[in-house]
Protein backbone atom coordinates (compact mmCIF):
# COMPACT_ATOMS: atom_id res chain seq x y z
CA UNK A 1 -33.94 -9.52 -41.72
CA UNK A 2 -34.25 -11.90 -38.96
CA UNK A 3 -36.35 -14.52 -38.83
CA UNK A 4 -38.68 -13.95 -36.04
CA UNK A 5 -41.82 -14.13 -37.37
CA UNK A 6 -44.26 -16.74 -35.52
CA UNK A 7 -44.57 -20.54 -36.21
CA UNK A 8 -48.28 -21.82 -37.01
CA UNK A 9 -49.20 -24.91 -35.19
CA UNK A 10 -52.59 -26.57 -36.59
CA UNK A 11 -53.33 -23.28 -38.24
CA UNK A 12 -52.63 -21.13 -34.80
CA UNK A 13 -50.20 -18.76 -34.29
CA UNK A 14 -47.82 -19.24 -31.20
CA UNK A 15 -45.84 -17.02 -29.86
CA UNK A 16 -42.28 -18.53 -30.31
CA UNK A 17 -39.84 -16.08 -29.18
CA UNK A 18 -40.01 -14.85 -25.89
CA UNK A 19 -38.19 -10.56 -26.10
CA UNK A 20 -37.07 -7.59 -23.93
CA UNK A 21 -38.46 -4.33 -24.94
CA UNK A 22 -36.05 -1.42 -24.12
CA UNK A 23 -37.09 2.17 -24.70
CA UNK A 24 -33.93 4.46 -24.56
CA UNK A 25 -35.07 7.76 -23.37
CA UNK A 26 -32.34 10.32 -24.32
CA UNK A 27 -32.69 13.06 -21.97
CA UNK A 28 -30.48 15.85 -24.02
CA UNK A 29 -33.25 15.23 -26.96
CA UNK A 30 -36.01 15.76 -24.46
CA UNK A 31 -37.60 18.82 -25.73
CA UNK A 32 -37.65 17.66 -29.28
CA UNK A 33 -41.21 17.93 -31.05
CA UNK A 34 -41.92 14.16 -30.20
CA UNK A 35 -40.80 13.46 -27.07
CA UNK A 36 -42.54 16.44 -25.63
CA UNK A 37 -45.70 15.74 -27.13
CA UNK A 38 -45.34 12.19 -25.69
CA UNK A 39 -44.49 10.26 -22.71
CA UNK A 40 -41.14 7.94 -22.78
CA UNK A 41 -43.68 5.23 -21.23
CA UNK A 42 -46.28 5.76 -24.25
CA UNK A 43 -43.68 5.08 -26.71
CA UNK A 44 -42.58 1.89 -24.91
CA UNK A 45 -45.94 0.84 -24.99
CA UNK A 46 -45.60 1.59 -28.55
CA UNK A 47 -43.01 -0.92 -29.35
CA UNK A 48 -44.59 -3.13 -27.09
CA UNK A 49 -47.92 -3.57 -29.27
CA UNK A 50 -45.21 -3.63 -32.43
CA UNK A 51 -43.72 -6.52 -30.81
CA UNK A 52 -46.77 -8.47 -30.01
CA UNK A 53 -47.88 -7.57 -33.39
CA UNK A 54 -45.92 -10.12 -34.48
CA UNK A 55 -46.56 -12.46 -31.93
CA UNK A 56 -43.68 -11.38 -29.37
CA UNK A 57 -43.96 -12.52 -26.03
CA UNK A 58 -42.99 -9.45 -24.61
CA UNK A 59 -41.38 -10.54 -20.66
CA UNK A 60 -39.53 -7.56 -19.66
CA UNK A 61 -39.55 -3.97 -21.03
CA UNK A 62 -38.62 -0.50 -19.93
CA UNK A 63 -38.06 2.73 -20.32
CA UNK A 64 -34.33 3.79 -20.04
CA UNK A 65 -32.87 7.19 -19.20
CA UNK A 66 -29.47 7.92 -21.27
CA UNK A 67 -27.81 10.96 -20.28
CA UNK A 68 -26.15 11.00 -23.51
CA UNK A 69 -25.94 7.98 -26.64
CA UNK A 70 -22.62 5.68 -26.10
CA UNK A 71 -21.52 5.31 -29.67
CA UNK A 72 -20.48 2.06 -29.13
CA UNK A 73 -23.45 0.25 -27.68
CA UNK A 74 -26.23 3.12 -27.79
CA UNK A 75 -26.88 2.29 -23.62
CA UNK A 76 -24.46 2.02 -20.95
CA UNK A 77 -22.16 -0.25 -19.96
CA UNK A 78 -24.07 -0.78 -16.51
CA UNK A 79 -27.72 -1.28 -18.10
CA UNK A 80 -26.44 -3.28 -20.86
CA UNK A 81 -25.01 -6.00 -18.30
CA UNK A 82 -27.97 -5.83 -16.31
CA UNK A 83 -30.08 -6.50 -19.63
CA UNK A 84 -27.79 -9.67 -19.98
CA UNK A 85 -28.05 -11.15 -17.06
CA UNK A 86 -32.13 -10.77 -17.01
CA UNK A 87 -31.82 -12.25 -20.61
CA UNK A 88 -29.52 -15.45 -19.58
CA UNK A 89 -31.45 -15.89 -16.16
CA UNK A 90 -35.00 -15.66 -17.94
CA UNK A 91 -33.45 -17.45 -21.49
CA UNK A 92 -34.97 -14.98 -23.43
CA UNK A 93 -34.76 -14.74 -27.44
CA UNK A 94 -34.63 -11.29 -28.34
CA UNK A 95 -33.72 -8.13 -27.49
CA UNK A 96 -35.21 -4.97 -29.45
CA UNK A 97 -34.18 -1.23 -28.79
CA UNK A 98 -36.70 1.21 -29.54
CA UNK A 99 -34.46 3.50 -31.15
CA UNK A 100 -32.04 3.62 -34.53
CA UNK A 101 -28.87 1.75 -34.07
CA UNK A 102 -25.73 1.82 -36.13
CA UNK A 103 -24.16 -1.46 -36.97
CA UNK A 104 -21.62 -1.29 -34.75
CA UNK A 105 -23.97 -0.91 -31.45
CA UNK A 106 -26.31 -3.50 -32.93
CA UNK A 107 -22.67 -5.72 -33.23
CA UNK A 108 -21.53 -4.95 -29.99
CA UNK A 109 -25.41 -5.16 -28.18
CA UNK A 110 -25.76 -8.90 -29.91
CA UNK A 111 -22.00 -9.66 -28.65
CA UNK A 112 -22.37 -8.69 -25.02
CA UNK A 113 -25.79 -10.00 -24.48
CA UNK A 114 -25.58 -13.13 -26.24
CA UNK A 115 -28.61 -12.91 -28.39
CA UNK A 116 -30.08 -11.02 -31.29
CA UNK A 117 -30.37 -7.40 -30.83
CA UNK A 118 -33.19 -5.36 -33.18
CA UNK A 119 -33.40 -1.95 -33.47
CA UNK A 120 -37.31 -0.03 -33.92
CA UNK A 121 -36.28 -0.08 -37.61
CA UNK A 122 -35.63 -3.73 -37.78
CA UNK A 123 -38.60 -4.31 -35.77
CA UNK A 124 -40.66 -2.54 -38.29
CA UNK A 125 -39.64 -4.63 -41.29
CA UNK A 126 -40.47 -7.72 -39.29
CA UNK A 127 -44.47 -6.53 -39.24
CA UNK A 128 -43.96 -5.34 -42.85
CA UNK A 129 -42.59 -8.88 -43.90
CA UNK A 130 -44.87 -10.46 -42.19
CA UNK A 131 -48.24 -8.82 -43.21
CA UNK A 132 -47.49 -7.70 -47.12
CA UNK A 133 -49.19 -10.16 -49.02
CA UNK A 134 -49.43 -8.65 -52.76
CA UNK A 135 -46.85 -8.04 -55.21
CA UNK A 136 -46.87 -4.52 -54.37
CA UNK A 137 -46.82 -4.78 -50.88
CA UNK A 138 -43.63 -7.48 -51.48
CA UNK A 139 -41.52 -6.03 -53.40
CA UNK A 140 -42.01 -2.55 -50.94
CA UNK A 141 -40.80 -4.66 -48.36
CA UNK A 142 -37.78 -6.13 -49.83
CA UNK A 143 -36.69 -3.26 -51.39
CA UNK A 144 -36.64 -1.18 -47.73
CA UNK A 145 -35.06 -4.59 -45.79
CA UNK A 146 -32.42 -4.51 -48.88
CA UNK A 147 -31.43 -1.12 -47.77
CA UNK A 148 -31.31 -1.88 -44.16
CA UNK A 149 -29.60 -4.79 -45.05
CA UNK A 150 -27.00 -2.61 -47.12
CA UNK A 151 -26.00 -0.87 -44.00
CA UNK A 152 -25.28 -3.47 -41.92
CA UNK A 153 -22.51 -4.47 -44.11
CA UNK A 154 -19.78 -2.91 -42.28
CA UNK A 155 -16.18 -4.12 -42.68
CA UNK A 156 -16.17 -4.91 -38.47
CA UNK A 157 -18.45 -7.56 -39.27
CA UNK A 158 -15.11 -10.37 -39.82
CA UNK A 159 -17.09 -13.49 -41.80
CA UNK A 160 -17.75 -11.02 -44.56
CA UNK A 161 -13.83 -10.46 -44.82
CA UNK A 162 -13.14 -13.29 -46.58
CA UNK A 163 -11.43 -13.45 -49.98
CA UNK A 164 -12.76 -15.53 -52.78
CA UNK A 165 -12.22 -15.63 -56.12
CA UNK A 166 -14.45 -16.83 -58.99
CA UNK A 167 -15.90 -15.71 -62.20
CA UNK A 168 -19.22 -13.96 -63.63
CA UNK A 169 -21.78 -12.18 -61.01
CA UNK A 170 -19.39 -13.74 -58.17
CA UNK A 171 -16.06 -11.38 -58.84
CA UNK A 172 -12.89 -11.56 -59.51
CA UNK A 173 -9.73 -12.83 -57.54
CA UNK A 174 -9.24 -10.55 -54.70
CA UNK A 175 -13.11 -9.54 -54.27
CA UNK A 176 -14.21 -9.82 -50.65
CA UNK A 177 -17.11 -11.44 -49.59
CA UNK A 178 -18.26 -8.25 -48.46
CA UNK A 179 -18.00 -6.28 -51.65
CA UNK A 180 -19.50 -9.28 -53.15
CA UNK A 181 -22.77 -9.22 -50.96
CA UNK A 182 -22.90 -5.34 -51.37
CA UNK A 183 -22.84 -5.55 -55.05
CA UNK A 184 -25.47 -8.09 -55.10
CA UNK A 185 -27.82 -6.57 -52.70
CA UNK A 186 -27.13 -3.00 -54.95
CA UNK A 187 -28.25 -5.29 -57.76
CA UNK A 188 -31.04 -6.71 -56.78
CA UNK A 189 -32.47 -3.26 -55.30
CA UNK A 190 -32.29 -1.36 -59.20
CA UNK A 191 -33.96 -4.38 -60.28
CA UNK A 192 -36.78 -3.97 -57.57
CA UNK A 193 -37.11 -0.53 -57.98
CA UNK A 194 -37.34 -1.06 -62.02
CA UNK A 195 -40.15 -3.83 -61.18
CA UNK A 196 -42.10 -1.23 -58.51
CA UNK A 197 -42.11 1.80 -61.22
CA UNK A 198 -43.74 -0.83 -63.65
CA UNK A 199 -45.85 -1.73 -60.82
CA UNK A 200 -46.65 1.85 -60.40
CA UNK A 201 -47.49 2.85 -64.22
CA UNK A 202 -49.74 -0.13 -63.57
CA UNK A 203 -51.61 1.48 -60.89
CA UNK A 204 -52.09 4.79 -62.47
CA UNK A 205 -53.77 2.92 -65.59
CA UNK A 206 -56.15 1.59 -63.31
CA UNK A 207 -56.91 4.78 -61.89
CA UNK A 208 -57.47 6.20 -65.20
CA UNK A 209 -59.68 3.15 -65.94
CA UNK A 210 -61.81 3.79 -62.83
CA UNK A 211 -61.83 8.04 -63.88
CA UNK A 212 -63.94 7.24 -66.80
CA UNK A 213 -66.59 4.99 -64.88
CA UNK A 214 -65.99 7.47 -62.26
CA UNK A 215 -66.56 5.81 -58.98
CA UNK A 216 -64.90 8.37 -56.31
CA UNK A 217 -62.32 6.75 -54.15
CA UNK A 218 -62.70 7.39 -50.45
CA UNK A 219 -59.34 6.35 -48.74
CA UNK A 220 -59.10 5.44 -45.14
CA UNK A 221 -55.95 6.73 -43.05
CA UNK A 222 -54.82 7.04 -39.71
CA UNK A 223 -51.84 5.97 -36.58
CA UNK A 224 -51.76 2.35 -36.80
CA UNK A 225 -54.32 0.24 -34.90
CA UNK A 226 -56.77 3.37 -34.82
CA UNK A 227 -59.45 1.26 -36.27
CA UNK A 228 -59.72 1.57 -40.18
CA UNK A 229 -59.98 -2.08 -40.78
CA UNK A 230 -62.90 -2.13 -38.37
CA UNK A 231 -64.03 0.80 -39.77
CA UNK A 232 -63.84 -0.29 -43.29
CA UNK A 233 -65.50 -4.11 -42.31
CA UNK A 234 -68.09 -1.70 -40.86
CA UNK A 235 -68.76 0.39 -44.19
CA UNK A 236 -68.17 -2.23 -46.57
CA UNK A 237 -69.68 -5.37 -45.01
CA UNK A 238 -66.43 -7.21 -45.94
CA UNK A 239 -64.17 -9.76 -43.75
CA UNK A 240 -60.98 -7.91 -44.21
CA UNK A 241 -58.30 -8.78 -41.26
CA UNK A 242 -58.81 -6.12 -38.28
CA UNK A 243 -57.34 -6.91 -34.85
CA UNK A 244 -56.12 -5.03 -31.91
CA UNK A 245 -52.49 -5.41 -33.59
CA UNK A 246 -50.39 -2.46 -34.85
CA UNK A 247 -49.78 -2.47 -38.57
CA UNK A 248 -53.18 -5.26 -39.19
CA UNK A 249 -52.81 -3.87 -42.85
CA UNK A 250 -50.03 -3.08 -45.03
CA UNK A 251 -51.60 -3.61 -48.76
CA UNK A 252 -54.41 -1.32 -50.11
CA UNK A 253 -57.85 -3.36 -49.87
CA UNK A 254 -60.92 -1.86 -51.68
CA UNK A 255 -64.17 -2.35 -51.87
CA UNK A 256 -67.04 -1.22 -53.75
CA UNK A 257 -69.88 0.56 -51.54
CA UNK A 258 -73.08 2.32 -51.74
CA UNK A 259 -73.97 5.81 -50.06
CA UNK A 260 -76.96 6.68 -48.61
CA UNK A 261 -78.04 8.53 -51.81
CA UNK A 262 -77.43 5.42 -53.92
CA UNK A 263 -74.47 6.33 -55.46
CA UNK A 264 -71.78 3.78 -55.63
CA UNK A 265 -67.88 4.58 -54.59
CA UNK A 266 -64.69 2.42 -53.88
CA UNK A 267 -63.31 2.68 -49.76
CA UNK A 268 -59.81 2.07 -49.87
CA UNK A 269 -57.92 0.91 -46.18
CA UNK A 270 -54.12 1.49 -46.34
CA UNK A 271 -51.56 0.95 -44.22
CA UNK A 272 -51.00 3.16 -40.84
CA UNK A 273 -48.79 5.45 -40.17
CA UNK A 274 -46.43 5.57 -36.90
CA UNK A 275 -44.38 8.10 -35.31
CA UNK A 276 -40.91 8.17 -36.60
CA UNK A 277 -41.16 5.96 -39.42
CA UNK A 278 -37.95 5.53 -41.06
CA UNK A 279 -37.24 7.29 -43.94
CA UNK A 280 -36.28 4.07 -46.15
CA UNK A 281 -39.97 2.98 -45.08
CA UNK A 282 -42.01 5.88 -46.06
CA UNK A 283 -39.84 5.76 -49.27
CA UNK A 284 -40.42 2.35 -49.67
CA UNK A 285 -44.30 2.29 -49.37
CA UNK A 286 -44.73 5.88 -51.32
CA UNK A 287 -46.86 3.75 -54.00
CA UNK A 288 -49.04 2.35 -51.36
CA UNK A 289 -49.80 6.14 -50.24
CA UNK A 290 -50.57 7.38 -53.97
CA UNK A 291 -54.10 5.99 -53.50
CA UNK A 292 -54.22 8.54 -50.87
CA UNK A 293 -53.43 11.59 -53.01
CA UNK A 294 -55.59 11.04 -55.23
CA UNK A 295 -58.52 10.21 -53.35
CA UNK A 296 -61.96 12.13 -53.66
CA UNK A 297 -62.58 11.96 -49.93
CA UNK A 298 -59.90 11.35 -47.12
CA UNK A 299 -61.00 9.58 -44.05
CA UNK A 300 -58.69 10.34 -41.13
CA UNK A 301 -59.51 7.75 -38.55
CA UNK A 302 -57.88 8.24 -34.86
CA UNK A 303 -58.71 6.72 -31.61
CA UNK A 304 -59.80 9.13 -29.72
CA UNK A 305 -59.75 7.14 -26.24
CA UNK A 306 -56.20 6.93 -26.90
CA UNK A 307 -53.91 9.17 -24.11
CA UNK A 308 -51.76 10.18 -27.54
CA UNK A 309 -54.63 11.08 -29.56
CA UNK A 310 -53.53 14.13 -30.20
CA UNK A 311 -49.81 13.69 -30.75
CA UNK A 312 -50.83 10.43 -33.07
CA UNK A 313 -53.12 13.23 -35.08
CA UNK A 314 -49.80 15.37 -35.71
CA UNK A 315 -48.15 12.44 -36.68
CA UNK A 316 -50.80 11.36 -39.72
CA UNK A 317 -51.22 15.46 -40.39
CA UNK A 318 -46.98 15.38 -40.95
CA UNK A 319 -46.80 12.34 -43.25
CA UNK A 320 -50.27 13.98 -45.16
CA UNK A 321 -48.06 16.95 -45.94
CA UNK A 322 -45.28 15.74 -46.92
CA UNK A 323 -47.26 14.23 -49.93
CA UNK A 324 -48.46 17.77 -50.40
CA UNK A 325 -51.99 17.82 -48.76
CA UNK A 326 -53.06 20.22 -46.87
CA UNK A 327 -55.10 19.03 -43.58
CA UNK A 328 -56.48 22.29 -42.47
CA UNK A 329 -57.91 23.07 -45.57
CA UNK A 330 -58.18 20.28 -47.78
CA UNK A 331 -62.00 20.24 -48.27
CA UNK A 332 -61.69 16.07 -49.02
CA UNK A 333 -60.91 15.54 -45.28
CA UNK A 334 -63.29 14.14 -42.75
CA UNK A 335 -61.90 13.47 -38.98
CA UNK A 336 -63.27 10.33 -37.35
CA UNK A 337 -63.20 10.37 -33.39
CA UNK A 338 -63.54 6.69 -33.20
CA UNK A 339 -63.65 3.93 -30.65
CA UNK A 340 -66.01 6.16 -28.05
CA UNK A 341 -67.65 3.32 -27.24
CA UNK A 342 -64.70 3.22 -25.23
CA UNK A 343 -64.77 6.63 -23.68
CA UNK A 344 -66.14 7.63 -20.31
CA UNK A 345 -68.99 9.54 -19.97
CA UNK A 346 -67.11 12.74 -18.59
CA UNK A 347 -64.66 11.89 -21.97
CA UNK A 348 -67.41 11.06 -24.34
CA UNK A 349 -68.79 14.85 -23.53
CA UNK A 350 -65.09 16.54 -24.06
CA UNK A 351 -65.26 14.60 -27.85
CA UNK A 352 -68.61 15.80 -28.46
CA UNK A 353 -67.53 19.58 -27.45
CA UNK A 354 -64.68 19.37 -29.79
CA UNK A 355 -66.20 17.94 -32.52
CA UNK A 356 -69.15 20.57 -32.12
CA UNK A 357 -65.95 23.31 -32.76
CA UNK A 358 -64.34 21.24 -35.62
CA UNK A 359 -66.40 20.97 -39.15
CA UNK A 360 -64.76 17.87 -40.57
CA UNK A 361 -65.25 15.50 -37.52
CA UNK A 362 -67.54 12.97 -36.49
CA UNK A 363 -68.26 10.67 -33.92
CA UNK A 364 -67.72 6.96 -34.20
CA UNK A 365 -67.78 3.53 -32.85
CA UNK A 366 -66.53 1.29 -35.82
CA UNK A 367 -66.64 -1.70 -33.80
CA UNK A 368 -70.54 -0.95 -31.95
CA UNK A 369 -71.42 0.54 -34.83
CA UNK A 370 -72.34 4.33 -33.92
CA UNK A 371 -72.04 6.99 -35.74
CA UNK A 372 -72.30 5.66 -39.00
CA UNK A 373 -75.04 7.11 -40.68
CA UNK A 374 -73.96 10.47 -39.84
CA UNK A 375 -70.66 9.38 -41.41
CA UNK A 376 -72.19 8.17 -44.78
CA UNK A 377 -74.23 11.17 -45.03
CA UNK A 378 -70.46 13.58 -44.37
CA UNK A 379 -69.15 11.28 -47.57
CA UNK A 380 -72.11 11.46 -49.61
CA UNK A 381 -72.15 15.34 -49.12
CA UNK A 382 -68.62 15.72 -50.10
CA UNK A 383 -68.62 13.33 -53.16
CA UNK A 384 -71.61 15.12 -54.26
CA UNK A 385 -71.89 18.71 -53.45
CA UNK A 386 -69.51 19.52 -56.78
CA UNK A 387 -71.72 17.47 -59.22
CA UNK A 388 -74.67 18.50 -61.12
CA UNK A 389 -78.03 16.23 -62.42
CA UNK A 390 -78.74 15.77 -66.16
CA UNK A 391 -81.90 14.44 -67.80
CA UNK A 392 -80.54 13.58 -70.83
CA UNK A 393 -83.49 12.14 -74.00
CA UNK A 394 -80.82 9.83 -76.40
CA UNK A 395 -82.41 8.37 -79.35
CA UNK A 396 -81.83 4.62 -80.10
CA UNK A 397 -79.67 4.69 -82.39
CA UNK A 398 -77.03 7.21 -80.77
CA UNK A 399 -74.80 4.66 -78.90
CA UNK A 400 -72.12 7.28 -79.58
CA UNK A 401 -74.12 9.59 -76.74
CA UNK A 402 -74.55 6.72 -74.15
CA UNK A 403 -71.50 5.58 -74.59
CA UNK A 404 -69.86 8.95 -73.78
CA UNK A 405 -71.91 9.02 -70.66
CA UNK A 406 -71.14 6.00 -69.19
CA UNK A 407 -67.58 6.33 -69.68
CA UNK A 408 -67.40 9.60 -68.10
CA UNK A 409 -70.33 10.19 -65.78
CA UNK A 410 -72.53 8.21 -63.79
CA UNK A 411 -76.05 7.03 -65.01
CA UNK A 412 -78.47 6.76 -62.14
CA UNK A 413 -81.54 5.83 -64.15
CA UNK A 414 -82.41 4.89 -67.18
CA UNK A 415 -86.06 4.88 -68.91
CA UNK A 416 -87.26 3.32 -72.34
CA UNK A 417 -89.78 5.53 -73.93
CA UNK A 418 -91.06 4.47 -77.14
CA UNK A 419 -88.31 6.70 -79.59
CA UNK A 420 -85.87 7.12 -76.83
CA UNK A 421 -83.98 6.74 -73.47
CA UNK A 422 -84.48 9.44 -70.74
CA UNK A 423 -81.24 8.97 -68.81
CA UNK A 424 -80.87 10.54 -64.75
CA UNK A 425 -77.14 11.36 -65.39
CA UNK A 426 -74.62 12.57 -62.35
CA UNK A 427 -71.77 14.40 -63.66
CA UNK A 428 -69.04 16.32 -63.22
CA UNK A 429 -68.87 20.58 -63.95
CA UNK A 430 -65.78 19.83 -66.61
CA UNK A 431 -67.33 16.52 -68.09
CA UNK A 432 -70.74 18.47 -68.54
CA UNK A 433 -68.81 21.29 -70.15
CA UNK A 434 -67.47 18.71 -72.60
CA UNK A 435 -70.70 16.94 -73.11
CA UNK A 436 -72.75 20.62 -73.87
CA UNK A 437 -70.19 20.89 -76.43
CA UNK A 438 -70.66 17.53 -78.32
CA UNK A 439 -74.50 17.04 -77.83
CA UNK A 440 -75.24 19.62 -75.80
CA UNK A 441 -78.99 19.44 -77.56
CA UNK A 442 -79.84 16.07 -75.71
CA UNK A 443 -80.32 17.44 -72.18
CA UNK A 444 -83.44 18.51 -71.31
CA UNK A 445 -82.81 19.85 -67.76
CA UNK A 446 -79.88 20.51 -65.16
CA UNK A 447 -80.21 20.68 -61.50
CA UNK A 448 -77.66 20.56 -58.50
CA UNK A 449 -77.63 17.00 -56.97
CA UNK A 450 -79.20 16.56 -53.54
């Protein structure tokens, strides 16, 4: 990757790299699915907010009609020499093209304009490099710049060409540097993957660790910057990083919180998604999106002043699927129209109509606050409406019986008596099947939980 991430000067970020934001608009791909559900313009103000999420000074952008894709620069000749003479007149850093290139345009771009040229791709990795901060959230990132990386290495690029010999891990006579760096960055790839699928198992014990206290997970998603950070800060009371940046998380956080009806459950913010992530990226961060799947209540969080609400909805709803969940009908979902603080009142009315004809939404200003009540009580109803209340008399001397129940339900209340505890257990239909059958004697009364 290239090193474009922002210096820090007395603990403040500056902006050290001034870019030019280029959206290519190919006009023979204009009635695909995405671009005619979007505007060119909207997705250059996309990769706009990318760039600036990493402290960019974005001076020039625009949108670019192609009639067709040059294979050896991506853009023509014409705009291409335009490009460099804006970026030699205005000494500008960077270049990035909001659209896949192949090593041999990005070659050709970077030789022509006489600085570095980054693809959306590249771009992408830069925000992912520069927000991961776990292990996790690492090793995702090197593992899906290692197989950009691996791409690049074509045999046009000349100061790979040379031959070297040596011994060991460096080759053999003969071996070019470029076979050399390949083999290495294959390497090193296995060996991340080997040290994510440990990283995974890991994961999945801690899930099963959390099962048997069960506290229900309820997992934020969303399009990037749609709010869930706020949204979680809001819920949560915690200090977690949210800013009007694109990708402001990229590791799980979670938090422990407590619902309206007292009962305690973990809120989980993940990373967002974007249109047209690459597939090495959704590959890459498949771990991160686990917590997702498994999640007793999904929180789909979209701004709805944005002008691409709807389009960013389709875009969350096609990433949800491919994990195998099914939006429409998935009773776990809730839909949060957030941000209408920043609606106006003639749009604040068209949210409320459609969230009057659509069951799983409600209305929210994370940042003001509103709405969140009503929100709680959506979760609470969801997490609870399968469970059932015990009263449950345990002798003692029966550890055996408490023990079982506070590994695998949730005790509300607990009361001494003078032989006993009277326990206020909530509980799941198969774990109070199980517990009828082992001491099915103890419980003096079952009732649906309200």
């Amino acid at each position: 990757m290239h090193d474009i991430s922002a210096s820090k000067v007395d603990g403040t970020t500056v902006k050290t790299e001034r870019a030019y934001v280029i959206h290519p608009f190919v006009k023979q791909f204009s009635q695909s699915t995405a671009a005619s559900s979007r505007a060119p313009e909207a997705f250059l103000e996309e990769a706009v907010g990318l760039a600036e999420a990493i402290h960019l000074d974005v001076v020039y952008k625009e949108v670019v009609s192609l009639s067709r894709v040059r294979p050896n620069q991506l853009i023509g000749s014409g705009v291409a020499e335009r490009v460099r003479d804006i970026v030699e007149e205005e000494e500008l850093d960077l270049v990035i093209i909001d659209h896949g290139l192949t090593p041999i345009q990005q070659r050709n771009l970077e030789r022509l304009m006489g600085v570095k040229v980054i693809d959306r791709t590249g771009l992408i990795l830069e925000i992912f490099g520069d927000r991961a901060r776990t292990k996790e959230g690492k090793l995702q990132v090197e593992l899906a710049a290692l197989t950009y990386q691996k791409s690049r290495l074509v045999r046009s690029w000349t100061h790979l060409e040379r031959q070297r010999g040596g011994v060991g891990f460096m080759g053999g006579p003969g071996e070019s540097q470029l076979e050399i760096d390949r083999r290495l960055i294959s390497e090193r790839i296995e060996k991340i993957k080997r040290e994510l699928s440990e990283v995974r198992r890991t994961r999945g014990l801690h899930r099963k660790a959390r099962e048997k206290v069960p506290y229900p997970v309820i997992a934020l998603v969303g399009y990037t910057n749609a709010g869930k950070s706020t949204l979680f800060n809001r819920l949560s009371g915690a200090d977690v990083f949210a800013k009007d940046l694109l990708f402001a998380t990229l590791d799980p956080t979670m938090r422990a919180i407590e619902l309206p009806s007292g009962r305690k459950v973990i809120l989980s913010d993940t990373v967002g998604f974007i249109s047209e992530l690459p597939t090495m990226l959704v590959e890459a961060f498949r771990a991160t999106l686990e917590e997702v799947d498994s999640a007793d209540v999904i929180i789909h969080v979209r701004d709805i002043s944005h002008q691409d609400t709807d389009a960013q909805q389709e875009d969350v709803i096609t990433v949800l699927s491919e994990m195998g969940i099914d939006y429409e009908n998935d009773p776990r979902i809730i839909e949060v129209y957030n941000k209408i603080d920043l609606l106006s009142e003639e749009g604040l009315e068209t949210a409320q109509e459609k969230s009057l004809r659509n069951n799983k939404a409600c209305l929210v200003s994370a940042f003001a606050g509103q709405g969140i009540d009503q929100l709680c009580n959506k979760i609470d109803k969801i997490v609870t409406q399968s469970r059932r209340l015990i009263e449950v008399q345990v002798a003692f001397e029966e550890s055996e019986v408490s023990a079982w129940l506070y590994n695998h339900a949730e005790v509300l209340k607990q009361k001494q008596l003078e032989e006993c505890f009277v326990l206020d257990v909530s509980i799941e239909p198969g774990d109070l099947a199980r517990f009828e059958k082992k001491f099915g004697e103890r419980i003096l009364g079952i009732s649906a939980l309200q």
